[in-house]
Protein backbone atom coordinates (compact mmCIF):
# COMPACT_ATOMS: atom_id res chain seq x y z
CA UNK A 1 -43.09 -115.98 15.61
CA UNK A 2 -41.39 -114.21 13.03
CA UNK A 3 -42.38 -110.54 12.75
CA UNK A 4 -44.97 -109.36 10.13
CA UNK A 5 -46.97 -106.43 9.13
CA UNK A 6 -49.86 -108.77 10.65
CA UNK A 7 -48.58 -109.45 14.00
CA UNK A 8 -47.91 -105.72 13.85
CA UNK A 9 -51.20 -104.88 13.14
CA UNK A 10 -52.63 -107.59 15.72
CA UNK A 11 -50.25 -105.94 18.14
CA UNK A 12 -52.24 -102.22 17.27
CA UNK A 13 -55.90 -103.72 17.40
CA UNK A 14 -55.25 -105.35 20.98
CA UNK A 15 -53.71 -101.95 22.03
CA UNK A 16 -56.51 -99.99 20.96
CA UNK A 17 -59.47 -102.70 21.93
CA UNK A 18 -57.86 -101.77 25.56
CA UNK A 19 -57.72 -97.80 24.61
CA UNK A 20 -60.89 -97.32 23.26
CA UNK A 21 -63.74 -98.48 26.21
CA UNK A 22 -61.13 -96.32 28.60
CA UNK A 23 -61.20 -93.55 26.44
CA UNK A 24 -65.17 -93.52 26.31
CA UNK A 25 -64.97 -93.35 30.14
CA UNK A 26 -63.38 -90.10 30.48
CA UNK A 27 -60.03 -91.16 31.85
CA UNK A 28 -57.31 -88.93 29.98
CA UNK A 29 -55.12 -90.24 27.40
CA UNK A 30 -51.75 -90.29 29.84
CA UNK A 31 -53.55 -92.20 32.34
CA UNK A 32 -54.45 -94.71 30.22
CA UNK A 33 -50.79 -94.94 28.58
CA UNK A 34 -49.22 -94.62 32.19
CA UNK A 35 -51.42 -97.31 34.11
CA UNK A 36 -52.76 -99.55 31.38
CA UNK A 37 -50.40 -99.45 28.26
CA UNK A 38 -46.73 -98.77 28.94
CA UNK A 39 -46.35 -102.03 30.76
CA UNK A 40 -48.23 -104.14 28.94
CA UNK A 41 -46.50 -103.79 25.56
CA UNK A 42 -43.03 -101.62 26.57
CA UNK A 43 -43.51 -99.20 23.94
CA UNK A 44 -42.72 -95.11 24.61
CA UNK A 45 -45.63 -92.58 24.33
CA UNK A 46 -45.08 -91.47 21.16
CA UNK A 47 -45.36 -95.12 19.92
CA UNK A 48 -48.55 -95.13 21.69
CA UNK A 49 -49.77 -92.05 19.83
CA UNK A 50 -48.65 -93.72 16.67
CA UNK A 51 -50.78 -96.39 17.06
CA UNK A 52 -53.53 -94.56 17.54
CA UNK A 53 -53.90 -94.08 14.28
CA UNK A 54 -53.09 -96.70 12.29
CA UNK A 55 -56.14 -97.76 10.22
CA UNK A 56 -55.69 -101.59 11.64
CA UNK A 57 -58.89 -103.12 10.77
CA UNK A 58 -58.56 -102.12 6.76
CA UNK A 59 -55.34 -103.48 6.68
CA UNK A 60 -55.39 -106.65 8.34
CA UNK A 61 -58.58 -107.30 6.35
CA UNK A 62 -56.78 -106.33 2.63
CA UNK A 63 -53.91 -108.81 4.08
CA UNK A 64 -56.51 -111.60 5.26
CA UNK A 65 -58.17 -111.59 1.70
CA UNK A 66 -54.44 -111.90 0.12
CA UNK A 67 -53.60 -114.83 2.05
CA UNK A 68 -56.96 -117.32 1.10
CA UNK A 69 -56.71 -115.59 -2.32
């Protein structure tokens, strides 16, 4: 699969789908990176704070309405 800014985004909404009910629980943001994250998609932790806050869901939704445009 060729990289796009959709697979990118995909890539950021699976990260933080896995982020977000671990966050809720309590369990500090280096836990989460260390035991649940790092492996999973080999990216460093400043990647991980990157994607954070990317506003996924806007953007793959402007690029979803592009494509059946």
């Amino acid at each position: 699969m060729a990289y796009t800014k959709e697979n990118y985004l995909n890539r950021v909404k699976e990260l933080n789908e896995i982020y977000s009910p671990l966050s809720m629980k309590g369990i500090p943001n280096e836990t989460i990176y260390r035991e649940h994250i790092r492996k999973r998609f080999s990216i460093s932790r400043s990647t991980f704070y990157k994607y954070l806050k990317v506003p996924y869901d806007a953007e793959l939704e402007e690029i979803r309405k592009e494509r059946w445009e």
